[in-house]
N, C-alpha and C. Protein backbone atom coordinates (compact mmCIF):
# COMPACT_ATOMS: atom_id res chain seq x y z
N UNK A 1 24.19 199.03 186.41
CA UNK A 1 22.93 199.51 186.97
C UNK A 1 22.55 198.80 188.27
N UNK A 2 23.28 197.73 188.74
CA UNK A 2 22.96 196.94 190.00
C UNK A 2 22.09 195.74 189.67
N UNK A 3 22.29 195.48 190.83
CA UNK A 3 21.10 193.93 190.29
C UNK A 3 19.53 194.19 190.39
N UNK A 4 18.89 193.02 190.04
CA UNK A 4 17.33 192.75 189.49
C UNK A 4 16.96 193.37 190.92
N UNK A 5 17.32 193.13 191.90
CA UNK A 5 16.91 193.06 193.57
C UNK A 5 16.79 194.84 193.57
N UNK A 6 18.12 195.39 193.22
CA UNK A 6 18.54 196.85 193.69
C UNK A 6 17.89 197.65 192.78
N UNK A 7 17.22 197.28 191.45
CA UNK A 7 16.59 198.05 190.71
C UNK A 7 15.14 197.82 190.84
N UNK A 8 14.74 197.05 191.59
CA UNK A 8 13.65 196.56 191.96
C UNK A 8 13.31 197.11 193.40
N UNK A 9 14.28 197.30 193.96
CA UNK A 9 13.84 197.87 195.41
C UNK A 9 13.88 199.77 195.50
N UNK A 10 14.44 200.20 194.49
CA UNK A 10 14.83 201.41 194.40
C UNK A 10 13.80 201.67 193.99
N UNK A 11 12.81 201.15 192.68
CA UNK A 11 11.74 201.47 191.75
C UNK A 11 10.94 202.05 193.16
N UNK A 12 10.65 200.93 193.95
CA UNK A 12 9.61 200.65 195.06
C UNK A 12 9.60 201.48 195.86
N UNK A 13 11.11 202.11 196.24
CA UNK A 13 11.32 203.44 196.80
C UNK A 13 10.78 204.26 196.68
N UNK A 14 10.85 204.72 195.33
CA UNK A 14 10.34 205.48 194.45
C UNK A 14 9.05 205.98 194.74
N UNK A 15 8.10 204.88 194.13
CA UNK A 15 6.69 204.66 194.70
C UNK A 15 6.21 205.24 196.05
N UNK A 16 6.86 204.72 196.98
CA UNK A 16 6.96 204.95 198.19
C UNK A 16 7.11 206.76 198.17
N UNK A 17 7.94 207.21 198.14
CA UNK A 17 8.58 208.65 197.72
C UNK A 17 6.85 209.53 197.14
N UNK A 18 6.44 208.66 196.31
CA UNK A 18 5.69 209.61 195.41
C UNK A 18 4.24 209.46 195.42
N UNK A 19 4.24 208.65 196.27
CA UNK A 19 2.39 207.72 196.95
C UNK A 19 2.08 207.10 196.35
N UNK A 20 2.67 206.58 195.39
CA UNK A 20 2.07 205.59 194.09
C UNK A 20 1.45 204.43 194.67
N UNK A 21 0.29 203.68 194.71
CA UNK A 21 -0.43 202.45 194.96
C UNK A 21 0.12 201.07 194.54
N UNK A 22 0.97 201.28 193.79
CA UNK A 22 1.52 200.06 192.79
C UNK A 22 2.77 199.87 193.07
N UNK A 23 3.67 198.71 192.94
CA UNK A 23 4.89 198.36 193.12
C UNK A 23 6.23 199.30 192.88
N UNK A 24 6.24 199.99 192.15
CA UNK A 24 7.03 200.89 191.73
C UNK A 24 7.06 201.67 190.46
N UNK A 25 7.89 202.52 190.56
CA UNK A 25 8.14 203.77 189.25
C UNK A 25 9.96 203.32 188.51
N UNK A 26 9.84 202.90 187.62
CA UNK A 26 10.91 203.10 187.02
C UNK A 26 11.60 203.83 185.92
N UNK A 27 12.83 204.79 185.53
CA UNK A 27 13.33 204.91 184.64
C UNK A 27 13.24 203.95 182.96
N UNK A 28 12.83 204.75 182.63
CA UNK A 28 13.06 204.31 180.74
C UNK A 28 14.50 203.03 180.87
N UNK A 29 15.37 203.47 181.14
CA UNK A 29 16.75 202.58 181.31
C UNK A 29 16.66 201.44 182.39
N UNK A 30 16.05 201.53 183.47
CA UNK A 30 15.75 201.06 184.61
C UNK A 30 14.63 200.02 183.97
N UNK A 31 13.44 199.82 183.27
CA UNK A 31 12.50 199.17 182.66
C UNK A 31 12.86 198.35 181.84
N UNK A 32 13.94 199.06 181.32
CA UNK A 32 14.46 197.93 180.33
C UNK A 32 14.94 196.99 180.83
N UNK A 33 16.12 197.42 181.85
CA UNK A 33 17.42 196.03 182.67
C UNK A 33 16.21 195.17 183.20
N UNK A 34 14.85 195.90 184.02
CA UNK A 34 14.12 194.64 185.10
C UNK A 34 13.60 193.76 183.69
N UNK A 35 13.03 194.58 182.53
CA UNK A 35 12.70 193.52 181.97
C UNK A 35 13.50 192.32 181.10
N UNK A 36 14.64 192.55 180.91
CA UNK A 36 15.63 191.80 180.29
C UNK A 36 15.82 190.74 181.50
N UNK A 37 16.05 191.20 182.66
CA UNK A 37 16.48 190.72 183.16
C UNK A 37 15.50 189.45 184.60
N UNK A 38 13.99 190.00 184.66
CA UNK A 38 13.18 189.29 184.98
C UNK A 38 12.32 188.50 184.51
N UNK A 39 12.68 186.72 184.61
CA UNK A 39 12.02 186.27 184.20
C UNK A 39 10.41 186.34 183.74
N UNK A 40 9.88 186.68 182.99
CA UNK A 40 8.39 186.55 182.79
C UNK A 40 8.09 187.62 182.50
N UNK A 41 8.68 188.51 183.04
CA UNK A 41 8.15 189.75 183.14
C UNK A 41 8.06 190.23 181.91
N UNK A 42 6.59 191.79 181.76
CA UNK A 42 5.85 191.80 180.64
C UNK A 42 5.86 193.53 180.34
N UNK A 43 6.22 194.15 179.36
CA UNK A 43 6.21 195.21 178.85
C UNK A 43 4.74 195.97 178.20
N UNK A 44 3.78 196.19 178.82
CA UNK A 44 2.63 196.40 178.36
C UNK A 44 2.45 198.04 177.95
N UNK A 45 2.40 197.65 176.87
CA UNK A 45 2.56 199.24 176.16
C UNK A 45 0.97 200.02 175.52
N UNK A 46 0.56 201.01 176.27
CA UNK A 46 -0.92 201.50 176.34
C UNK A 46 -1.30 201.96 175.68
N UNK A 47 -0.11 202.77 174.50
CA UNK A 47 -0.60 203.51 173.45
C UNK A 47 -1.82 203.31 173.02
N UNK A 48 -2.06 204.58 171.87
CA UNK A 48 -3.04 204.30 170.81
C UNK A 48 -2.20 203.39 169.80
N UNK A 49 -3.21 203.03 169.01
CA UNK A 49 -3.05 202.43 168.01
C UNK A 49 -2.63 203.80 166.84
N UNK A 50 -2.52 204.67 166.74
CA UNK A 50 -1.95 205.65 166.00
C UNK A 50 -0.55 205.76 166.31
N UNK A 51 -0.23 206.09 167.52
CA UNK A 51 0.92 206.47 168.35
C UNK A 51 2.23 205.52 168.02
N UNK A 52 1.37 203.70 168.07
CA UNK A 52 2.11 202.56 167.58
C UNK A 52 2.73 202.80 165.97
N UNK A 53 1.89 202.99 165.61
CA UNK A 53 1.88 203.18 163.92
C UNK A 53 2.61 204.47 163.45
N UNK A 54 2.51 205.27 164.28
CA UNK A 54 3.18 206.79 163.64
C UNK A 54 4.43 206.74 164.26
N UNK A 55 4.39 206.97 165.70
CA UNK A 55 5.73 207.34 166.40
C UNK A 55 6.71 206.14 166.70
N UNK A 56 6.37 204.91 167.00
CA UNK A 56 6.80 203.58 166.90
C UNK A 56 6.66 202.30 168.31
N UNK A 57 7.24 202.04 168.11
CA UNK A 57 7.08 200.23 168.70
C UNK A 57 8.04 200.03 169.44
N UNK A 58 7.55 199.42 170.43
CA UNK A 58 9.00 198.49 171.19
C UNK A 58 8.49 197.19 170.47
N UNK A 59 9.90 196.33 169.89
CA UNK A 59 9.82 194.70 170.10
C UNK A 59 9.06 193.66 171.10
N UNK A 60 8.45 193.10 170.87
CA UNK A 60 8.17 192.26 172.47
C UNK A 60 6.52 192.92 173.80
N UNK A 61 6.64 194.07 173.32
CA UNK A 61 5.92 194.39 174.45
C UNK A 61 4.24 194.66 173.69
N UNK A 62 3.46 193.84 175.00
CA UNK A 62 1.84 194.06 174.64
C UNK A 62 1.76 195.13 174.15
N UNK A 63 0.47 195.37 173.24
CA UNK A 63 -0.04 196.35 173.11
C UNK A 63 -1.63 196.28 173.46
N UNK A 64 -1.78 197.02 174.13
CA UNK A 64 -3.21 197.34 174.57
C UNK A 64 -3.40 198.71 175.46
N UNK A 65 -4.60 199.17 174.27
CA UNK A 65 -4.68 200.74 174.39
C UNK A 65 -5.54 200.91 175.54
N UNK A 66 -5.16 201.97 176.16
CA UNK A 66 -5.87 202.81 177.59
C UNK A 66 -6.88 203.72 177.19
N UNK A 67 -6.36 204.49 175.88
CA UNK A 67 -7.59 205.13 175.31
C UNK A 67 -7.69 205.15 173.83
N UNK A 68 -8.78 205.21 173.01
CA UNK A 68 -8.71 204.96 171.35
C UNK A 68 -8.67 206.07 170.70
N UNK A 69 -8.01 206.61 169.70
CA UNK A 69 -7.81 207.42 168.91
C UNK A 69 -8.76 207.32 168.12
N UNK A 70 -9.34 208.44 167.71
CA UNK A 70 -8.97 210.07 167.53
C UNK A 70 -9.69 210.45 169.20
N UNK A 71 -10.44 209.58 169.62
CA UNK A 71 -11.58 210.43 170.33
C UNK A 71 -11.07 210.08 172.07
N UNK A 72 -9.48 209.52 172.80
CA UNK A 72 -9.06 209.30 173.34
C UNK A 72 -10.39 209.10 174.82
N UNK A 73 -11.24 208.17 174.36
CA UNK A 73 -12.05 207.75 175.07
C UNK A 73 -11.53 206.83 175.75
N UNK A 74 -11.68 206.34 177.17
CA UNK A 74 -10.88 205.13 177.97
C UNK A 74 -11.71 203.78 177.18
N UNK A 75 -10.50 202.99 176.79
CA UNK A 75 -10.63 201.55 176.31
C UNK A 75 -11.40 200.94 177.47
N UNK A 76 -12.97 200.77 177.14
CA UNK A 76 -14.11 199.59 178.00
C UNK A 76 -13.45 198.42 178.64
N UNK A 77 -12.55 197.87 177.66
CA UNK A 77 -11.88 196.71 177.60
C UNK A 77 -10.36 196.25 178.43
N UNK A 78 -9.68 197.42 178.33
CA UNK A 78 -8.52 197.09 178.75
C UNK A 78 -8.24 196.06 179.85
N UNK A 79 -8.78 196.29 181.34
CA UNK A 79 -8.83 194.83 182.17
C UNK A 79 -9.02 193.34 181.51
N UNK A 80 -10.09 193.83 180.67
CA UNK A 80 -10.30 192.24 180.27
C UNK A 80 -8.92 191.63 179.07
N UNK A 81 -8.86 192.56 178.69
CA UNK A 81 -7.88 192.41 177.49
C UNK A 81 -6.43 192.07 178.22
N UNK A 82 -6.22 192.91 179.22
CA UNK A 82 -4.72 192.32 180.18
C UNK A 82 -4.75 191.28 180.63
N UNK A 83 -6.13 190.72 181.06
CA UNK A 83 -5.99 189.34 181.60
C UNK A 83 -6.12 188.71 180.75
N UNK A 84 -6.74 188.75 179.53
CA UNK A 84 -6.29 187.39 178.48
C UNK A 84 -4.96 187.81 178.02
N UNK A 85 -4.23 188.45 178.16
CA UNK A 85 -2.72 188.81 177.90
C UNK A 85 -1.72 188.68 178.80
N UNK A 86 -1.75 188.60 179.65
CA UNK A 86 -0.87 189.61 180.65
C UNK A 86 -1.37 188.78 182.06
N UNK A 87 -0.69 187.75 182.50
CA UNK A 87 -0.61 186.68 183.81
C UNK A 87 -0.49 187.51 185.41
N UNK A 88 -1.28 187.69 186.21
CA UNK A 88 -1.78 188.56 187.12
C UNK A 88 -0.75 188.59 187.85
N UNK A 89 0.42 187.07 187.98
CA UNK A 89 1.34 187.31 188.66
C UNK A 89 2.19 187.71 188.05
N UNK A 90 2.16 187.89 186.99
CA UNK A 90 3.21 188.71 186.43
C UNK A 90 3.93 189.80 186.43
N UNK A 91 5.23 190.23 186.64
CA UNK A 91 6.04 191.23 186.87
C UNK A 91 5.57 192.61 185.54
N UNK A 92 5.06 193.23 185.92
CA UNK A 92 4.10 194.33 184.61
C UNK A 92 4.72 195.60 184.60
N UNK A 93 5.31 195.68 183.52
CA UNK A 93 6.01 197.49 183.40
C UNK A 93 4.81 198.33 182.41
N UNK A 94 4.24 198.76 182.90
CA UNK A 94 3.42 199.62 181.77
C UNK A 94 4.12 201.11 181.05
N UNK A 95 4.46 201.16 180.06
CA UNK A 95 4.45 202.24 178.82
C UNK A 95 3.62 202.89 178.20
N UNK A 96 3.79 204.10 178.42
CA UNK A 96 2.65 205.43 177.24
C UNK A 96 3.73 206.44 176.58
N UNK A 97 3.21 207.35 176.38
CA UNK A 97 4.22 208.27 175.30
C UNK A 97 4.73 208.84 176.52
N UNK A 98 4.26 209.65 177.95
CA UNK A 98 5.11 210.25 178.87
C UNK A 98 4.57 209.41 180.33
N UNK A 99 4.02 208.99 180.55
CA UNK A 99 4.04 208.15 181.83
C UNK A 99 2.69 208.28 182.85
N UNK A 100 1.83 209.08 181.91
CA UNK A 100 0.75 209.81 182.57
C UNK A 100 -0.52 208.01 182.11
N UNK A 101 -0.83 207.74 180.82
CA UNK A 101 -1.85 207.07 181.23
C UNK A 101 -1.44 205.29 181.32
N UNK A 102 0.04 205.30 181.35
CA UNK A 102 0.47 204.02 182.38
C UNK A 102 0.38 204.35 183.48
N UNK A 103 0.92 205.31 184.43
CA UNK A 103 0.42 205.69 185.59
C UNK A 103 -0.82 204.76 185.94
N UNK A 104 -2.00 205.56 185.10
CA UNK A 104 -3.44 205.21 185.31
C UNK A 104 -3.55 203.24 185.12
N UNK A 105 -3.08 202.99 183.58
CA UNK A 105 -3.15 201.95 184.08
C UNK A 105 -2.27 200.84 184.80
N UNK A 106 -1.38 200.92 185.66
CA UNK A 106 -0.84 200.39 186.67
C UNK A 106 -1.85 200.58 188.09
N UNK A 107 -2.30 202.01 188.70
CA UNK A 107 -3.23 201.88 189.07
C UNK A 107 -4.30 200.88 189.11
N UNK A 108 -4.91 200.92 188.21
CA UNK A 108 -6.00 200.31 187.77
C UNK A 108 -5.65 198.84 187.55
N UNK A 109 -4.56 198.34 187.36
CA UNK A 109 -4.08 196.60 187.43
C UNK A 109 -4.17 196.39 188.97
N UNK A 110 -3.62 197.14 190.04
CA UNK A 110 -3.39 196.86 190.75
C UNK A 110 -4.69 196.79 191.96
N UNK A 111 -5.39 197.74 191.17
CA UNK A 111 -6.53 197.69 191.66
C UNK A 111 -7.40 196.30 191.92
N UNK A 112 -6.95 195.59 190.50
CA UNK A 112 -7.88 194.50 190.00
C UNK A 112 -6.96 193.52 190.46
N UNK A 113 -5.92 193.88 191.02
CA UNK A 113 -5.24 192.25 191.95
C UNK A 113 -3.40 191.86 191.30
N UNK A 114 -3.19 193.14 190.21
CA UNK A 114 -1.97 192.80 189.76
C UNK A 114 -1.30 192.86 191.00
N UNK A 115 -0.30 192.47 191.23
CA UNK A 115 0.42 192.77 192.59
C UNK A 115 1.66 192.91 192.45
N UNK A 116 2.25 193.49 191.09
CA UNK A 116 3.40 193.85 190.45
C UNK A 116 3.68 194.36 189.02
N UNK A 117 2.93 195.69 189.82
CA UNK A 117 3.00 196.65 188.68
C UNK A 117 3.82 197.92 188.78
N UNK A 118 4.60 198.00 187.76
CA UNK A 118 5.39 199.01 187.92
C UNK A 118 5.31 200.08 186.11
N UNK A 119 5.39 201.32 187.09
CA UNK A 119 5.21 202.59 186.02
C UNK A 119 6.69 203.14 185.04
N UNK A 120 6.50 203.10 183.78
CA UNK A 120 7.87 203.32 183.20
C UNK A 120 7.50 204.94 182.84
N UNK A 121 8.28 205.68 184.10
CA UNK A 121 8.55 206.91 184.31
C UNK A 121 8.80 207.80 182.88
N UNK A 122 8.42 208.62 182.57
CA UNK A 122 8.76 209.39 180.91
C UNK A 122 8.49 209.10 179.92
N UNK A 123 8.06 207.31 180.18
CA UNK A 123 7.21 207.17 178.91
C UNK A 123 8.17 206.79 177.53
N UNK A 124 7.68 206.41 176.75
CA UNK A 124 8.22 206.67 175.14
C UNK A 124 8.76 207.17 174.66
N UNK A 125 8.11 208.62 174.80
CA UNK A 125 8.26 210.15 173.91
C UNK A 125 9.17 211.07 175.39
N UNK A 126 8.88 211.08 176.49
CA UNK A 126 9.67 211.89 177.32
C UNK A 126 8.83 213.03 177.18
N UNK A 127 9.56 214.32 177.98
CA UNK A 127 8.54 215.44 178.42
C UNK A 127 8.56 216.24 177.14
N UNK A 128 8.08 217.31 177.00
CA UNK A 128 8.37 218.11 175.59
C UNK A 128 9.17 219.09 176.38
N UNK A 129 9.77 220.16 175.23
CA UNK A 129 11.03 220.94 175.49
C UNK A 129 10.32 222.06 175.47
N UNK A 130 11.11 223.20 174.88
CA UNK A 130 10.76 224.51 175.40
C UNK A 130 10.05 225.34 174.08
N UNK A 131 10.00 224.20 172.81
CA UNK A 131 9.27 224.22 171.78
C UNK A 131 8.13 223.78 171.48
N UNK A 132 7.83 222.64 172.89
CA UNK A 132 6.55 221.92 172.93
C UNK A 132 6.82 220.77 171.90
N UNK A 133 8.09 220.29 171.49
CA UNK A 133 8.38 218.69 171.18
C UNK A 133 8.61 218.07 172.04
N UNK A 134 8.68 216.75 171.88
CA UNK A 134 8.66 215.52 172.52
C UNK A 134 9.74 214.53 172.06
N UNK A 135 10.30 213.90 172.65
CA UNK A 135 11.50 213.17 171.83
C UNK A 135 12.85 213.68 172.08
N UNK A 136 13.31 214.72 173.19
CA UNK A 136 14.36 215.36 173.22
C UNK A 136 14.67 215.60 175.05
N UNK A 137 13.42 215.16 175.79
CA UNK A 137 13.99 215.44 177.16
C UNK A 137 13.76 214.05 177.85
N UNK A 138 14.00 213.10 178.25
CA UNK A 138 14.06 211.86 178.35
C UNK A 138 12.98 210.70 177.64
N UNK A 139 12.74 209.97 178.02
CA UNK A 139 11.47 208.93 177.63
C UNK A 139 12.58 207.56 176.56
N UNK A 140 11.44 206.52 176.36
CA UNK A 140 12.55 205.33 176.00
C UNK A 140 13.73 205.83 174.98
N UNK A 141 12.63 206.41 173.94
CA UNK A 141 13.60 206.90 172.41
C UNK A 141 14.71 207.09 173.18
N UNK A 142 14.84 208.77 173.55
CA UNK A 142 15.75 209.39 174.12
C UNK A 142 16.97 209.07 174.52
N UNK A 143 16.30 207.70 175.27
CA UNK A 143 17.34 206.88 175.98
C UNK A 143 17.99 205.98 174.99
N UNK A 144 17.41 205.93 173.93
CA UNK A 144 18.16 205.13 173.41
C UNK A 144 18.11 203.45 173.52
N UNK A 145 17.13 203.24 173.72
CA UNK A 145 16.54 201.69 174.28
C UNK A 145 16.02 201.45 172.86
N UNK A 146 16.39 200.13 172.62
CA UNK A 146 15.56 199.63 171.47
C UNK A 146 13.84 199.68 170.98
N UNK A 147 13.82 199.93 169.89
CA UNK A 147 12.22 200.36 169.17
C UNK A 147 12.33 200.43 167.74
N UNK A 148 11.68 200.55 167.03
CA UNK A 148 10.92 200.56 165.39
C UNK A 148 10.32 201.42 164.88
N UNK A 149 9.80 201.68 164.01
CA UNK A 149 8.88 202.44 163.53
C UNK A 149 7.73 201.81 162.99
N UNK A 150 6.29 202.02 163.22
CA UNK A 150 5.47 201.20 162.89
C UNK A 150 5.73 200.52 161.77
């Protein structure tokens, strides 16, 4: 996959490519190598707390929700909750089920001074198919990247 540098500068490309405000966009596969492979660096995973529990878990990576189930209201808290978690200089991949409310919160870190935040493109679950499932057109599962079941 190239080195920490080339998957790191490509992400940024990316970004660049797509107007993103934040450090970069990475691949499900691509999220994994920077984080294995960058020191410190932090897997912050936005789910609900249902989503954790039903559909499953990565090992290792924060959890702190963007919005609360059932009533997917935006978490009041989340800023405050990343910074008692989650070190500002820290290298930050954010995770959701498809990439839509890490999007938001990478945004929103970067807003507040993260200065290395990057979006894990597809998410968890990946796009849905032509049945309206999820789990079959990319995202971490898909890929085959390590995870659990709640």
């Amino acid at each position: 996959m190239g080195t920490l540098s080339d998957l790191l500068s490509l992400a940024h490309e990316r970004a660049e490519n797509l107007g993103l405000p934040y450090q970069g966009a990475l691949t499900p596969g691509e999220a994994w190598e920077v984080w294995q492979r960058a020191p410190g660096a932090r897997l912050v995973d936005v789910r609900t707390r249902a989503e954790l529990d039903w559909v499953g878990r990565v090992a290792g990576a924060v959890e702190i929700e963007w919005k609360s189930y059932p009533s997917m209201q935006d978490n009041p808290n989340f800023m405050a909750q990343l910074k008692h978690q989650v070190d500002s200089e820290a290298l930050v991949l954010f995770l959701c089920r498809s990439g839509v409310r890490s999007d938001s919160a990478a945004r929103a870190a970067s807003a507040a001074g993260y200065g290395n935040c990057y979006n894990v493109l597809e998410g968890f679950e990946g796009d849905r198919d032509a049945n309206g499932q999820r789990n079959r057109i990319g995202g971490w599962r898909h890929t085959g990247l390590p995870w659990h079941q709640g």
